[in-house]
N, C-alpha and C. Protein backbone atom coordinates (compact mmCIF):
# COMPACT_ATOMS: atom_id res chain seq x y z
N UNK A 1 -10.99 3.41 -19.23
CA UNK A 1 -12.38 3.83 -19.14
C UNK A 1 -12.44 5.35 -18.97
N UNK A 2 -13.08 5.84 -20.01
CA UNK A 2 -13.57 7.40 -19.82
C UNK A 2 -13.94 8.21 -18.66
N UNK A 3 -13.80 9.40 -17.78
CA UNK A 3 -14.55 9.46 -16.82
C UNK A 3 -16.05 10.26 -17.49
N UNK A 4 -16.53 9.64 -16.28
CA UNK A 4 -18.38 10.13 -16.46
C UNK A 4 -19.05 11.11 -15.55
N UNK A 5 -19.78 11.28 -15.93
CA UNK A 5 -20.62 12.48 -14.75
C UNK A 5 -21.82 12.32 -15.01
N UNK A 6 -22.52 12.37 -13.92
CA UNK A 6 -24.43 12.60 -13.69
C UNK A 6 -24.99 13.61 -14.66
N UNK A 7 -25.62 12.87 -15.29
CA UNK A 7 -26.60 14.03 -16.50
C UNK A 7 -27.88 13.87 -16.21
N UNK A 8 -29.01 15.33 -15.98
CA UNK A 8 -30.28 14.81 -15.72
C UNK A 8 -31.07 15.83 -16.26
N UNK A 9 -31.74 15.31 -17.15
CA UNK A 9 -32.54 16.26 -18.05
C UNK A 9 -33.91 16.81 -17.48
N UNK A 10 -34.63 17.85 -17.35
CA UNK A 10 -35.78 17.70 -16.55
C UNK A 10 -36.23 19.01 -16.93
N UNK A 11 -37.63 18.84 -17.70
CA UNK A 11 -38.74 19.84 -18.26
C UNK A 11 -39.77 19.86 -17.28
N UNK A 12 -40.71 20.64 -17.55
CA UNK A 12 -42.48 20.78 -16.48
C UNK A 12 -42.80 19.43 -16.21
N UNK A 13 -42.86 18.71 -17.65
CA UNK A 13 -43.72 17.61 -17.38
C UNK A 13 -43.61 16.36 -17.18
N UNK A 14 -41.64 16.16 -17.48
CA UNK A 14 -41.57 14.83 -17.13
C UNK A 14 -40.11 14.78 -16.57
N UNK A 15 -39.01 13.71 -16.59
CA UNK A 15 -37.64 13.57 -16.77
C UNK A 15 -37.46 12.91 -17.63
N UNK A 16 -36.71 13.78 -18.69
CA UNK A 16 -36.37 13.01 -19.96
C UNK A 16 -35.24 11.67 -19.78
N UNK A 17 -34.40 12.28 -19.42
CA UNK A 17 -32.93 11.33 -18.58
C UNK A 17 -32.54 11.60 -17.72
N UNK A 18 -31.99 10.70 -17.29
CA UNK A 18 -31.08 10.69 -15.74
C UNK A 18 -30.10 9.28 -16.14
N UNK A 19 -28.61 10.15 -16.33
CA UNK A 19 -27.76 8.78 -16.49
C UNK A 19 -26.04 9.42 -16.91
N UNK A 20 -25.43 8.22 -16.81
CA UNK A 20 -24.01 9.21 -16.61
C UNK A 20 -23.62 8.91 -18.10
N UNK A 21 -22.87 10.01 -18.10
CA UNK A 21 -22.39 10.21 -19.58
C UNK A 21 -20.57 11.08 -19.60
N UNK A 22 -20.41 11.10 -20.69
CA UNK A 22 -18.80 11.64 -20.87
C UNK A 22 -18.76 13.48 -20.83
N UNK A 23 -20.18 13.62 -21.88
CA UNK A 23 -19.80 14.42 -21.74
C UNK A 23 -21.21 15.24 -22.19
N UNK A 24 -21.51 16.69 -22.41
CA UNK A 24 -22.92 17.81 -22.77
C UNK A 24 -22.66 18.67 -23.60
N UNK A 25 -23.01 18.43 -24.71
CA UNK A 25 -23.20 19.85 -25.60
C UNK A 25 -24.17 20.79 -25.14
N UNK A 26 -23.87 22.01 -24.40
CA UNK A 26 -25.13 22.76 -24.11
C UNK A 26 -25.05 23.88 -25.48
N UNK A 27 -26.71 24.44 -25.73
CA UNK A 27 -26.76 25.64 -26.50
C UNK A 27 -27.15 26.66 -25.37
N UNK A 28 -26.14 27.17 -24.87
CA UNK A 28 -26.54 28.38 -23.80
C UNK A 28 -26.51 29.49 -24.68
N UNK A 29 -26.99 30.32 -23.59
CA UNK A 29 -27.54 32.04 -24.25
C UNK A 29 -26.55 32.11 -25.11
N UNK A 30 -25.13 32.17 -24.02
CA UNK A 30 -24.03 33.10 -24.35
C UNK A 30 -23.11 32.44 -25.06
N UNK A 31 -23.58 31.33 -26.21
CA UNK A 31 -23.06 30.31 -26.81
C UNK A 31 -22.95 29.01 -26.25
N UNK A 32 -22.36 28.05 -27.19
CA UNK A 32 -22.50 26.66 -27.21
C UNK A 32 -21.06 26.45 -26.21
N UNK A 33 -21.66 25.86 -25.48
CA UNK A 33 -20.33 24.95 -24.41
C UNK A 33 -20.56 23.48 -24.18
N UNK A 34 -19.26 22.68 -24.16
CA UNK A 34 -19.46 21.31 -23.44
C UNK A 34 -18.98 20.92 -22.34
N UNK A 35 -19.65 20.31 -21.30
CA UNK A 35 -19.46 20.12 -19.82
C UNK A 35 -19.21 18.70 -20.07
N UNK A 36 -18.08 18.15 -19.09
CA UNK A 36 -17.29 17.09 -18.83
C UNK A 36 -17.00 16.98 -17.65
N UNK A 37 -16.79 16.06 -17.45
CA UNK A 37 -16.81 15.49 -15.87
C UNK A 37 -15.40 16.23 -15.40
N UNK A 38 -15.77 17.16 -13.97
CA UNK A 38 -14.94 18.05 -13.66
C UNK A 38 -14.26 19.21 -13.81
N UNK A 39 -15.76 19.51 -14.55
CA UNK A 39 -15.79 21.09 -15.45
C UNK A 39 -16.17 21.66 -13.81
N UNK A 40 -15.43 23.06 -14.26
CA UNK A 40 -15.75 24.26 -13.15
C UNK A 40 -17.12 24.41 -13.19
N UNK A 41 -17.61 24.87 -11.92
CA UNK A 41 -18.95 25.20 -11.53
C UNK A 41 -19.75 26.03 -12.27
N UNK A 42 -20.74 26.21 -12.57
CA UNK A 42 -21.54 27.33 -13.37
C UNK A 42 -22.77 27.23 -13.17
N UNK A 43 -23.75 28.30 -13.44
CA UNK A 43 -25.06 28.12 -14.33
C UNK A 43 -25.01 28.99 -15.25
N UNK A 44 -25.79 28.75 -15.76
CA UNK A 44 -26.28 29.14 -17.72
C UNK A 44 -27.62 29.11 -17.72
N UNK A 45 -27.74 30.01 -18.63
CA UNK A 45 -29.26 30.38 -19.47
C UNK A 45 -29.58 29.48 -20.60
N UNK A 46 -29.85 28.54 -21.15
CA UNK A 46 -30.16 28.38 -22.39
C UNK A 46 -31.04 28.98 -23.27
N UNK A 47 -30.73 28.19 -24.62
CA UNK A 47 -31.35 29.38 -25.48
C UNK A 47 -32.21 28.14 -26.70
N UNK A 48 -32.76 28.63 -27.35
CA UNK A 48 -33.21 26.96 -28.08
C UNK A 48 -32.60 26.77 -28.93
N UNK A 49 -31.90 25.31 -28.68
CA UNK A 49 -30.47 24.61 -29.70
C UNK A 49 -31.19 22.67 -29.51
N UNK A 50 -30.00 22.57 -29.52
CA UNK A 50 -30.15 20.89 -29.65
C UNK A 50 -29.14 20.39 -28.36
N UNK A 51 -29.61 19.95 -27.45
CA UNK A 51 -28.03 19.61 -26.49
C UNK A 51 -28.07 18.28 -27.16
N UNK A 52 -27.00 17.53 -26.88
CA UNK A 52 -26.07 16.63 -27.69
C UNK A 52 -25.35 15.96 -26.06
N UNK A 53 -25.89 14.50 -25.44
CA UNK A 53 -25.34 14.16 -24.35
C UNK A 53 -24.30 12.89 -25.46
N UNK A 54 -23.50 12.50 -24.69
CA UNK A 54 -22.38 11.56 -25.04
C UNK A 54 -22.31 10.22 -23.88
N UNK A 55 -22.36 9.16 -24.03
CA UNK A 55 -21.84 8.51 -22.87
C UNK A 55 -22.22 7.01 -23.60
N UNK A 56 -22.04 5.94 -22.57
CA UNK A 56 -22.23 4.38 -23.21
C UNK A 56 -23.03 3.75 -23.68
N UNK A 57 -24.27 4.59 -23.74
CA UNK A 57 -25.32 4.31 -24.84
C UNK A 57 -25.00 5.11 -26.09
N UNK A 58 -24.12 5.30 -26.01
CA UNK A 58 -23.68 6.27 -27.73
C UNK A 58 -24.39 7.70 -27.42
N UNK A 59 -24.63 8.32 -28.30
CA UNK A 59 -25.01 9.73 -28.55
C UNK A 59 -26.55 9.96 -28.46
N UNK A 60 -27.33 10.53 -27.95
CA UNK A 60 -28.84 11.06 -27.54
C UNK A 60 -28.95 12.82 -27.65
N UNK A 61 -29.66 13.20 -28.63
CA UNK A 61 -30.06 14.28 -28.65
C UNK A 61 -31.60 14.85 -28.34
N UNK A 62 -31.74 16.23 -27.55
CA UNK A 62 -32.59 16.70 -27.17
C UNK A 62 -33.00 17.78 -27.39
N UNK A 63 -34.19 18.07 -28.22
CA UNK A 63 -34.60 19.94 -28.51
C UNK A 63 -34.62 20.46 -27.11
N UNK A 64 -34.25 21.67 -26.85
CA UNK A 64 -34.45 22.22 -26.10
C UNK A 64 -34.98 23.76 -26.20
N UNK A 65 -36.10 24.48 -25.78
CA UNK A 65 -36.08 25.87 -25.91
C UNK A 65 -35.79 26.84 -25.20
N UNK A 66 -35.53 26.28 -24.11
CA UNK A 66 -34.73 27.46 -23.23
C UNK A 66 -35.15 26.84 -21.96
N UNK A 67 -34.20 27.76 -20.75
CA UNK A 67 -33.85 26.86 -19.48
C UNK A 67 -32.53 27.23 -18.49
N UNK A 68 -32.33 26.38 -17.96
CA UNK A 68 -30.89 26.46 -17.25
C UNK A 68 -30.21 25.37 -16.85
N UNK A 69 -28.73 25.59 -17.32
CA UNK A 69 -28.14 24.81 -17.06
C UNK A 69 -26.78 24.96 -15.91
N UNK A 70 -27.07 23.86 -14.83
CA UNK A 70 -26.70 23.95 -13.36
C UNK A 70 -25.78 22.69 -13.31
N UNK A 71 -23.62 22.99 -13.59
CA UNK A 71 -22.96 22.51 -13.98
C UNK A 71 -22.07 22.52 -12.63
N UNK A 72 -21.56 21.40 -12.07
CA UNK A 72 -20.55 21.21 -11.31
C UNK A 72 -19.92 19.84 -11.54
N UNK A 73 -19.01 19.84 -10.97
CA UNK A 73 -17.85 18.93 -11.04
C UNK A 73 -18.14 17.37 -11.69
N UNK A 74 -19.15 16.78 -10.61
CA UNK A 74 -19.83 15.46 -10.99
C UNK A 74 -21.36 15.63 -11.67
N UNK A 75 -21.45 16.30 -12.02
CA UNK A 75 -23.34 16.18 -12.43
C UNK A 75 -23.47 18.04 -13.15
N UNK A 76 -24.09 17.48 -14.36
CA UNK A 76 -24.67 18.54 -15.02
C UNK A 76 -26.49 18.33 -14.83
N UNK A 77 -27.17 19.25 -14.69
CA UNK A 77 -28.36 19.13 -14.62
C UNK A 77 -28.97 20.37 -15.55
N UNK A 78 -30.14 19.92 -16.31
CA UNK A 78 -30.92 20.70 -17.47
C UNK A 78 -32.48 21.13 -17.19
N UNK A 79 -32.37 22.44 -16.61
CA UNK A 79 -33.69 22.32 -16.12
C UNK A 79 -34.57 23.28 -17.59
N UNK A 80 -35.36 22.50 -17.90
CA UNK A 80 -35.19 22.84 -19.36
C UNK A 80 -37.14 23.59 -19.38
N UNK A 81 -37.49 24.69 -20.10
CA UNK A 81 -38.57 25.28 -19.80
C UNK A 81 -39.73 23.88 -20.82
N UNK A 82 -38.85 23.29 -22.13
CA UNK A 82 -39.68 22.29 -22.96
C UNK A 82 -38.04 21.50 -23.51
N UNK A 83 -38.56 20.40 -23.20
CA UNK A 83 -37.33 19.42 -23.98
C UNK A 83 -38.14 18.26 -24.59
N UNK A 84 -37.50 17.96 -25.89
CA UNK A 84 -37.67 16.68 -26.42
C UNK A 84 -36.95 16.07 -26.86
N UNK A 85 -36.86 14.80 -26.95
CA UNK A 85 -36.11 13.92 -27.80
C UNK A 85 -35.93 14.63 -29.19
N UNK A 86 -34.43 14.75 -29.39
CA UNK A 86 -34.81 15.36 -31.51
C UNK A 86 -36.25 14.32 -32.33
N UNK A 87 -35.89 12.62 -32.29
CA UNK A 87 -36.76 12.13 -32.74
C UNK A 87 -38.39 12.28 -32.47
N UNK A 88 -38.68 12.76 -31.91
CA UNK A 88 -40.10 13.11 -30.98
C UNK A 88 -40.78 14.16 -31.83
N UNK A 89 -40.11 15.44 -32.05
CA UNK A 89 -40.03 16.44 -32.89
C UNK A 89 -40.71 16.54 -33.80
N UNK A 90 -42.33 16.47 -33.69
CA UNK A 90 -43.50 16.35 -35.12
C UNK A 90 -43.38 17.72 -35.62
N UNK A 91 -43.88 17.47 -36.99
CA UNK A 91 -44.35 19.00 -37.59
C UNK A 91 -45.36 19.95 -37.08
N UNK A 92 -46.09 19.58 -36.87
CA UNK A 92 -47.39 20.03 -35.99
C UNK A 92 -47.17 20.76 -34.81
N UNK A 93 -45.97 20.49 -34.21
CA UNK A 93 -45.43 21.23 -32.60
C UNK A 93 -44.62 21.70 -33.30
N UNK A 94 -44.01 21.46 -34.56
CA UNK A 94 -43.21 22.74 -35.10
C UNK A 94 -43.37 23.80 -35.15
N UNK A 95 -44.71 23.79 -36.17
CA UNK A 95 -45.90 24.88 -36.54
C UNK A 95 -46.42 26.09 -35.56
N UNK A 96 -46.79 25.03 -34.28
CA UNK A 96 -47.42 25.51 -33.35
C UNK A 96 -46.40 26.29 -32.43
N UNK A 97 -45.26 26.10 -32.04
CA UNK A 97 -44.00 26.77 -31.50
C UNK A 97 -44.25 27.98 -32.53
N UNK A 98 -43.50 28.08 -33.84
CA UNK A 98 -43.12 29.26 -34.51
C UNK A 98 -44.47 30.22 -34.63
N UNK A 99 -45.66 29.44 -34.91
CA UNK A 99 -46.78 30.58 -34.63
C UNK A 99 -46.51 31.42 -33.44
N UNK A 100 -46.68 30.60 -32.08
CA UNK A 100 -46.42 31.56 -30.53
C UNK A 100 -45.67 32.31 -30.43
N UNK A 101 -44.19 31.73 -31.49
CA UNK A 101 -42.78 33.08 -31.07
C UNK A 101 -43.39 33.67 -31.89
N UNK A 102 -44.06 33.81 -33.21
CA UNK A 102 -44.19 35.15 -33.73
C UNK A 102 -45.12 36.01 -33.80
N UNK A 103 -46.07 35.27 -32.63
CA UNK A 103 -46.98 36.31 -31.86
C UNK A 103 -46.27 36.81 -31.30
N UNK A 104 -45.30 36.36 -30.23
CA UNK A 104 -44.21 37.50 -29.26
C UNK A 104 -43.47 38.23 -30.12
N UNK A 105 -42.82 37.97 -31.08
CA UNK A 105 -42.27 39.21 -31.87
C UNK A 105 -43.39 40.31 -32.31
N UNK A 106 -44.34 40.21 -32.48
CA UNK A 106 -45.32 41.24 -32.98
C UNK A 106 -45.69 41.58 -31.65
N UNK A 107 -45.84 41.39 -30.73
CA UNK A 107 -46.74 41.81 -29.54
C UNK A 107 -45.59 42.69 -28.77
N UNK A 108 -44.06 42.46 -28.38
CA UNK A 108 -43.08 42.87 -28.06
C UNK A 108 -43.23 44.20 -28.36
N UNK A 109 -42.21 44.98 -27.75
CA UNK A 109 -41.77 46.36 -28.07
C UNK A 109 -40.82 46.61 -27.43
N UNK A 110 -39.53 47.66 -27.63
CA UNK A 110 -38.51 47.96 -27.27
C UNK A 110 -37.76 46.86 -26.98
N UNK A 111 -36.63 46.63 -25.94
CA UNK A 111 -35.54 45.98 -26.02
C UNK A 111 -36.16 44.85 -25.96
N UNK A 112 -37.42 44.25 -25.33
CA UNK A 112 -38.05 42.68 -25.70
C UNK A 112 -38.58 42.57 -26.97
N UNK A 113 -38.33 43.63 -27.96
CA UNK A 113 -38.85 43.16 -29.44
C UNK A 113 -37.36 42.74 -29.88
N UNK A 114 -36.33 43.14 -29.42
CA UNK A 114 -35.19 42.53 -30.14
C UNK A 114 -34.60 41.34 -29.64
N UNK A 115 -35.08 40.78 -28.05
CA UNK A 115 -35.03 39.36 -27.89
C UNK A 115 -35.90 38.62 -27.83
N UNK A 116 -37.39 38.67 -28.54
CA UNK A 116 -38.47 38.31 -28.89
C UNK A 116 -38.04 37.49 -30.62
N UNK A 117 -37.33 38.87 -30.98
CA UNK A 117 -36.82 38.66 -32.55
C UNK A 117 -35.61 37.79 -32.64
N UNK A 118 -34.38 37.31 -31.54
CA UNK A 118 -33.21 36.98 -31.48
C UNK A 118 -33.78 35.39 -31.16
N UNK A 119 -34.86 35.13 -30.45
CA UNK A 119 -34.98 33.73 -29.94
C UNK A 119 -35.91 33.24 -30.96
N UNK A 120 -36.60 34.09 -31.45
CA UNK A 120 -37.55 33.30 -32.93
C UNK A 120 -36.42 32.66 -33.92
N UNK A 121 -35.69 33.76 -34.12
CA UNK A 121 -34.87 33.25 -35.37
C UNK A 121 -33.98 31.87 -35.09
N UNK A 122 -33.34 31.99 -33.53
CA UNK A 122 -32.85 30.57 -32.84
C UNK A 122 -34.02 29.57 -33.27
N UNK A 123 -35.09 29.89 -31.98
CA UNK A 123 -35.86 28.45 -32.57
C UNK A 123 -36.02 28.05 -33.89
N UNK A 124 -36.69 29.06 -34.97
CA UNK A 124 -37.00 28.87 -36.22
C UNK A 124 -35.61 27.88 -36.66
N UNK A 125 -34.55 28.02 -36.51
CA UNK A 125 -33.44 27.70 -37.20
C UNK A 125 -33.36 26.35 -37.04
N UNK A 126 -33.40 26.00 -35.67
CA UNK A 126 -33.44 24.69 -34.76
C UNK A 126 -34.16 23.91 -35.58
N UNK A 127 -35.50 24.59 -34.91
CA UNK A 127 -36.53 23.35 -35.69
C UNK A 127 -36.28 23.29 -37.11
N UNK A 128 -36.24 24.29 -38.29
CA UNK A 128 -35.74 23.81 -39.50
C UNK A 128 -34.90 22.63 -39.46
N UNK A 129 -34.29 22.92 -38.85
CA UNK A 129 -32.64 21.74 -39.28
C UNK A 129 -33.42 20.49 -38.70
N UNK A 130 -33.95 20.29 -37.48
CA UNK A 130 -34.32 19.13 -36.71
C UNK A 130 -35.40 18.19 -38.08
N UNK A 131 -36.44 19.46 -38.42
CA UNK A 131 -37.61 18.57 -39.11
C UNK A 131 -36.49 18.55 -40.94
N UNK A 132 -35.88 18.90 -41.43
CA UNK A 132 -35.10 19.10 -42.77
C UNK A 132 -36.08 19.83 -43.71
N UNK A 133 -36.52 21.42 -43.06
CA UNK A 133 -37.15 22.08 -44.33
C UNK A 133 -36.09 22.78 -44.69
């Protein structure tokens, strides 16, 4: 038997999951890492990707747009600013996301116009791939 660790997903408005799993694809700032039961301690920034949990319900994926992720030994926790199920993922909240980031890229200036511009192009990318334009 695999070992497992506490995974608990948790946005503003709800808890997506809470349940043990093998293992976490995170999309953090500073790149993509996976946490496994008895990974060294950390936190992380996320950035908007897709985390990717693993465990005995098979594979569950979650949009995420940014957040933190708070990693120790037995339990990863996702405190996530908006998370969804990938399947959840309408066009319409597509739309409505990439409009807002690219009001912040136009409204930005100086060094927040170039991570205004660095997290549009993340999300934009995300959601492309998630919805298949």
């Amino acid at each position: 038997m695999m070992a497992t660790m506490q995974f608990d997903l948790v946005s503003p408005e709800r808890r997506l999951a809470s349940m043990e799993v093998n293992e976490v694809q995170i999309p953090g700032a500073d790149g993509d890492l996976t946490a496994m039961p008895d990974h060294s301690p950390m936190i992380t920034t996320l950035r908007p990707g897709v985390l990717k949990v693993s465990g005995a319900e098979g594979e569950k994926s979650y949009f995420v747009t940014g957040g933190f992720a708070d990693i120790a030994g037995p339990s990863a926790t996702i405190l996530a600013e908006m998370a969804l199920p990938v399947e959840e993922v309408a066009a319409a909240q597509v739309d409505e996301l990439i409009t807002a980031s690219e009001a912040r890229v136009k409204s930005a200036t100086g060094s927040a116009a170039d991570a205004a511009a660095k997290y549009h192009a993340e999300l934009t990318s995300t959601l492309d791939t998630i919805i298949g334009r």
